[in-house]
C-alpha atoms as a PDB file:
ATOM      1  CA  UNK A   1       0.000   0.000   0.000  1.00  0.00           C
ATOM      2  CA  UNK A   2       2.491   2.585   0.662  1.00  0.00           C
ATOM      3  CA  UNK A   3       4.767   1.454  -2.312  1.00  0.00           C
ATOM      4  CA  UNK A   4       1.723   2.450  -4.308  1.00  0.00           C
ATOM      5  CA  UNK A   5       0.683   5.540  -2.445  1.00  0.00           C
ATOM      6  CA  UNK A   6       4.858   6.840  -2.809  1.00  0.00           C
ATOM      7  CA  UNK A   7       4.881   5.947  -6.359  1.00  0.00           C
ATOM      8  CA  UNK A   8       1.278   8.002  -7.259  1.00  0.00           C
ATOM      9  CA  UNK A   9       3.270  10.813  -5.787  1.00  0.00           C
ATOM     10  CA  UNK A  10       6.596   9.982  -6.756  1.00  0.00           C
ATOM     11  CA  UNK A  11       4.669   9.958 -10.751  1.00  0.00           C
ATOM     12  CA  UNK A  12       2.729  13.150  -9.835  1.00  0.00           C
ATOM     13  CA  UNK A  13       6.505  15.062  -8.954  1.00  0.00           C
ATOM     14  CA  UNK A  14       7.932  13.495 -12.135  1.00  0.00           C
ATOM     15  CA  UNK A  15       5.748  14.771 -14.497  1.00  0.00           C
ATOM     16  CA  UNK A  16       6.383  18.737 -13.181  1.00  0.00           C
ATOM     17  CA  UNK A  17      10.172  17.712 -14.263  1.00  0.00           C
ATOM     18  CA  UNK A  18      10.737  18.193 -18.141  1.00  0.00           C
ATOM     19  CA  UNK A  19      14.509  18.800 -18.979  1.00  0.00           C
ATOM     20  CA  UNK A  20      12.693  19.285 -22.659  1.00  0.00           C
ATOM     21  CA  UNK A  21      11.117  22.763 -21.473  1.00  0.00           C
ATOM     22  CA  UNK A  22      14.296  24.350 -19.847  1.00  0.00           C
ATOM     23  CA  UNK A  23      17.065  22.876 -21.961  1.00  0.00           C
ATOM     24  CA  UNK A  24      16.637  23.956 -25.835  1.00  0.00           C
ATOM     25  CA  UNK A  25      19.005  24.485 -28.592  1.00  0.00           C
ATOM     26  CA  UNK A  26      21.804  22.969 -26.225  1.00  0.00           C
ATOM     27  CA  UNK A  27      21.528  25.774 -23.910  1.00  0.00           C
ATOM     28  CA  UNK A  28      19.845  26.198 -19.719  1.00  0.00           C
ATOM     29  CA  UNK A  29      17.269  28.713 -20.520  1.00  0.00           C
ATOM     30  CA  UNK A  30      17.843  29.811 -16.394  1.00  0.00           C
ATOM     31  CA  UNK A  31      14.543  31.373 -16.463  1.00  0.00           C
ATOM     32  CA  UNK A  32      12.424  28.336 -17.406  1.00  0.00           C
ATOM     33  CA  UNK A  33      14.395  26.283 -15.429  1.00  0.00           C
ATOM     34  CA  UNK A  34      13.368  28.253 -12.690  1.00  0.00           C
ATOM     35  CA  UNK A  35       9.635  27.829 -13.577  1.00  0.00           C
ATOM     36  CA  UNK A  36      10.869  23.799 -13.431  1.00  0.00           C
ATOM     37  CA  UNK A  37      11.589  23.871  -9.834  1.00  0.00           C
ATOM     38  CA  UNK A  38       9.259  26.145  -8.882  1.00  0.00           C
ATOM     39  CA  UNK A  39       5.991  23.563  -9.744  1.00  0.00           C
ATOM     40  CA  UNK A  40       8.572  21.046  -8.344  1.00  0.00           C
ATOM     41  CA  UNK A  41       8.451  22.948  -4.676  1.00  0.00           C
ATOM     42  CA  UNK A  42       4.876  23.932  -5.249  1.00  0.00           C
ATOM     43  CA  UNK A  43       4.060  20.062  -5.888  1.00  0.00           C
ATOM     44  CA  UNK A  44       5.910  19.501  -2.329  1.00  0.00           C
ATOM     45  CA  UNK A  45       4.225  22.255  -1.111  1.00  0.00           C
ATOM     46  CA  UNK A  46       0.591  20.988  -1.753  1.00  0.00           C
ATOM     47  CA  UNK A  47       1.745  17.250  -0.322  1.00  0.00           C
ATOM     48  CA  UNK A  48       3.654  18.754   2.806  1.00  0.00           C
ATOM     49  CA  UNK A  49       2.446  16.155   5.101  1.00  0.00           C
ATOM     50  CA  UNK A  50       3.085  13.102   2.430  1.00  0.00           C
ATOM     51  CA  UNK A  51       7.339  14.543   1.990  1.00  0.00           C
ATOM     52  CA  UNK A  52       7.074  15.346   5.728  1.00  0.00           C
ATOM     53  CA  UNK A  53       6.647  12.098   6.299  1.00  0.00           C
ATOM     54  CA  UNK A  54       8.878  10.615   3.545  1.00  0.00           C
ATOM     55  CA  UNK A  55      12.029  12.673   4.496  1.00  0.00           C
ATOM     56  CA  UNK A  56      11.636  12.874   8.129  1.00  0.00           C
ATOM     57  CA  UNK A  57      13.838  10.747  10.535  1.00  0.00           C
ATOM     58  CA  UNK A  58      11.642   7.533  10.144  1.00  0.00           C
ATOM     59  CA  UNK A  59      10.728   8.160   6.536  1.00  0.00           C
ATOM     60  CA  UNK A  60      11.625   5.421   3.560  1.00  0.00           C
ATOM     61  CA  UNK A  61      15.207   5.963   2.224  1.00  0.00           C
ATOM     62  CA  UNK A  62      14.417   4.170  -0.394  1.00  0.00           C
ATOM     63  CA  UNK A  63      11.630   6.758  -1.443  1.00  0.00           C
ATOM     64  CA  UNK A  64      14.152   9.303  -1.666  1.00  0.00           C
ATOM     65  CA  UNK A  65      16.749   6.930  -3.585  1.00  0.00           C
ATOM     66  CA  UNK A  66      13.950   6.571  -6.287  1.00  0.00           C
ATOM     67  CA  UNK A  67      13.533   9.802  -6.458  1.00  0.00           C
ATOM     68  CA  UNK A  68      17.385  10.782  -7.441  1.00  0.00           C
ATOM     69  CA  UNK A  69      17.141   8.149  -9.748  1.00  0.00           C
ATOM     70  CA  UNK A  70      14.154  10.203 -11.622  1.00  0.00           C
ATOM     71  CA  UNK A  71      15.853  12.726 -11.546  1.00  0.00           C
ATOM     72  CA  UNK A  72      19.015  11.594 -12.687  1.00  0.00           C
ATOM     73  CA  UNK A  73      17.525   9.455 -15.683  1.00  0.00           C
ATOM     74  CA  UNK A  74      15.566  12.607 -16.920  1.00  0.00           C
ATOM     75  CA  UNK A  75      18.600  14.802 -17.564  1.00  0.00           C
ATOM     76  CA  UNK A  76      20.664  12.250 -18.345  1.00  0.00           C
ATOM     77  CA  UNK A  77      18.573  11.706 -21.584  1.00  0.00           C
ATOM     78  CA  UNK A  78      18.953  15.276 -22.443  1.00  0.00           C
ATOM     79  CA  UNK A  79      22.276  15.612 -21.326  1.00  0.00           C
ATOM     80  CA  UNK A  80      23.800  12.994 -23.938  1.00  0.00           C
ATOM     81  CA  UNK A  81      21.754  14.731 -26.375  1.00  0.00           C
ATOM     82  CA  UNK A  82      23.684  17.918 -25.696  1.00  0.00           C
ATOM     83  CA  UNK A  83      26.828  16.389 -24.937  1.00  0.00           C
ATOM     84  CA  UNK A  84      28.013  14.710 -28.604  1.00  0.00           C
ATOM     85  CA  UNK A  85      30.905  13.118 -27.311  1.00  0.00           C
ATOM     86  CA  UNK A  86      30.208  12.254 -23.264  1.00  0.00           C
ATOM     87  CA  UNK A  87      33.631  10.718 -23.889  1.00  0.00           C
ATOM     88  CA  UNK A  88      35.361  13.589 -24.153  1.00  0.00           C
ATOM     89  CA  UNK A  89      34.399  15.157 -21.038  1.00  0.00           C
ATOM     90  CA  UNK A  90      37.259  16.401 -18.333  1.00  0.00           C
ATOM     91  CA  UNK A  91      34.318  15.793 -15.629  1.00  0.00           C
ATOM     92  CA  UNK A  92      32.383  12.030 -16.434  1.00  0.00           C
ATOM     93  CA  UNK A  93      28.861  12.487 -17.126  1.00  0.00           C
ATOM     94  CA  UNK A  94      28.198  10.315 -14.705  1.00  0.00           C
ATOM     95  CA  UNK A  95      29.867  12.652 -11.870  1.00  0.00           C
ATOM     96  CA  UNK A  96      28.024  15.688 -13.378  1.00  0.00           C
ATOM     97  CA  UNK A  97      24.802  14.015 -13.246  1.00  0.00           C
ATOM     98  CA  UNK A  98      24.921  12.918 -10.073  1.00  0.00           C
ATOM     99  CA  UNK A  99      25.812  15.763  -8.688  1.00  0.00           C
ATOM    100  CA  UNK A 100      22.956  17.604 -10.193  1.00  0.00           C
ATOM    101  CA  UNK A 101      20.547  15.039  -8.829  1.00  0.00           C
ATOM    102  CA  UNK A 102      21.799  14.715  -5.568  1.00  0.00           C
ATOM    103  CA  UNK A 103      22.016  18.793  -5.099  1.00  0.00           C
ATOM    104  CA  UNK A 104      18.114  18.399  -5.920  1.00  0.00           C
ATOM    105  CA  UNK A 105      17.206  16.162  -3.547  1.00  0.00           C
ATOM    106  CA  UNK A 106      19.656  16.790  -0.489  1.00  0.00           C
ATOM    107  CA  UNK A 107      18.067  21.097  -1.378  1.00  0.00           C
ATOM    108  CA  UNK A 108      14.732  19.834  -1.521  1.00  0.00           C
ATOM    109  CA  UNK A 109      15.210  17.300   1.978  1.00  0.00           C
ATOM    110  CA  UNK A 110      16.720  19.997   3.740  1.00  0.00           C
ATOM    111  CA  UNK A 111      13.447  22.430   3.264  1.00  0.00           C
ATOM    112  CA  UNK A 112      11.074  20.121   3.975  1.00  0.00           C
ATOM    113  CA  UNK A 113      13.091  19.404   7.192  1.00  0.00           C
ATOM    114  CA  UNK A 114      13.419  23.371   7.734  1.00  0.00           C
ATOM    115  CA  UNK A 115       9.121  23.441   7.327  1.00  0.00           C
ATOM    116  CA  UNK A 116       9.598  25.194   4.412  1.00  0.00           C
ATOM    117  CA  UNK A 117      10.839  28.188   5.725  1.00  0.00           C
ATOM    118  CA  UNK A 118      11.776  29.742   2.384  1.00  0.00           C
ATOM    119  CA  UNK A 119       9.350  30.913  -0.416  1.00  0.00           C
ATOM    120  CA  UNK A 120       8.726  28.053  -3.604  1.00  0.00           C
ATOM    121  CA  UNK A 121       9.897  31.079  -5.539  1.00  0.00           C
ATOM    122  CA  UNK A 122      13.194  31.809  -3.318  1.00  0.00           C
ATOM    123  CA  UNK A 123      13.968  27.874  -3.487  1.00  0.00           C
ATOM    124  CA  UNK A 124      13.620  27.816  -7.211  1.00  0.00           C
ATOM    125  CA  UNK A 125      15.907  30.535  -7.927  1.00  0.00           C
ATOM    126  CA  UNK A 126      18.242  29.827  -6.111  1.00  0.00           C
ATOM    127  CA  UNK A 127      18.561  25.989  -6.530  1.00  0.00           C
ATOM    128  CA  UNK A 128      18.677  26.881 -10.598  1.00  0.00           C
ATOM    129  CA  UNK A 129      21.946  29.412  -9.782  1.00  0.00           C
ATOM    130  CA  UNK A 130      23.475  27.094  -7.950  1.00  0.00           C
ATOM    131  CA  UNK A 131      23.070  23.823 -10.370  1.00  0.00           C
ATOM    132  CA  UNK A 132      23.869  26.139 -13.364  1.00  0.00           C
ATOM    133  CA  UNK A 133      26.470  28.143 -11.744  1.00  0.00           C
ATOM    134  CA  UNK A 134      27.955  26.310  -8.881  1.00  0.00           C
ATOM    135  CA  UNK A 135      28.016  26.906  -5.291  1.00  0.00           C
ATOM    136  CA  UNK A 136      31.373  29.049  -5.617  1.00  0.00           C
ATOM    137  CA  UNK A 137      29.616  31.293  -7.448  1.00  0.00           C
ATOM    138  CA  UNK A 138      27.006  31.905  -5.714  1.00  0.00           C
ATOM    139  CA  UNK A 139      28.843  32.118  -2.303  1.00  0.00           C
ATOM    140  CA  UNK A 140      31.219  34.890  -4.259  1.00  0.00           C
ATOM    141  CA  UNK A 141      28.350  36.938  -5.711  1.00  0.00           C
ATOM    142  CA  UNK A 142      27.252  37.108  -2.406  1.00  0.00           C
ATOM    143  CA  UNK A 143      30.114  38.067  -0.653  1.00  0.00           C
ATOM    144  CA  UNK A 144      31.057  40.505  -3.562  1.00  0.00           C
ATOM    145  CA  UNK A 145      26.950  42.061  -3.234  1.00  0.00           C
ATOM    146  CA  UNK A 146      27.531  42.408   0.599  1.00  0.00           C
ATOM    147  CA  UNK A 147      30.317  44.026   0.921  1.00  0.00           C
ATOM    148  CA  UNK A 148      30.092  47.539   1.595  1.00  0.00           C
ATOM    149  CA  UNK A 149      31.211  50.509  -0.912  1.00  0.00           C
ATOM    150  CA  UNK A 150      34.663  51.897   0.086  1.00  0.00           C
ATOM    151  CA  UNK A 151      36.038  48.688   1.896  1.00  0.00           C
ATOM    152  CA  UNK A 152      39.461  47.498   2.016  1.00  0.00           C
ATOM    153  CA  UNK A 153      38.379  44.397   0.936  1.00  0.00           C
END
């Protein structure tokens, strides 16, 4: 029963993923990729209790294992379309894709955890700069917005 309950909402949270939408002409389009994420937190949203329950301390590990997997399989389709040689990559697809999928989850587990504290809007944007960007980059452009005009730094 709840292999069949998780995978109704595991199907309903895979569907609001479509790498097709955000990734066109072999380019991120950041902006839809935002939208992306966005009905991906706004489908957590609406089934708070279900993902409460799912990620929590006695949730199913194995709920949240299938759920990288998604993840992972979806962009990996698009990604070797992109990619024309995977081959001939410094980084191995393989690392690169799991280290998108795993951001996406291990982000998405952590608000849940946090109730939700942050906007689906604030999550979305910021989960897109850091997959696209890096977390370097986003730690630098904020250090480099905070700092104050006229500092020695």
């Amino acid at each position: 029963m709840l292999e069949q309950v998780s995978n109704t909402y595991l199907q309903e949270l895979m569907d609001e993923i479509n790498p097709d939408y955000h990734i066109q002409n072999g380019r991120v389009d950041l902006d839809r990729f935002q939208i992306t994420l966005k009905r991906v937190f706004d489908n957590i949203k609406k089934n708070r209790d279900f993902y409460q329950v799912m990620f929590g301390p006695n949730g199913v590990q194995e709920f949240t294992v299938k759920i990288e997997k998604h993840i992972y399989h979806k962009f990996q389709q698009k990604f070797h379309e992109i990619v024309e040689n995977v081959e001939s990559l410094e980084i191995p697809s393989d690392f690169l894709l799991n280290f998108i999928s795993s951001a996406y989850i291990g982000v998405t587990k952590w608000w849940v955890k946090e109730n939700m504290h942050y906007s689906t809007d604030y999550m979305a944007t910021h989960l897109a700069e850091v997959i696209s960007k890096g977390p370097m980059y986003s730690i630098w452009k904020n250090v480099r917005d905070n700092q104050q005009p006229g500092s020695s730094k």
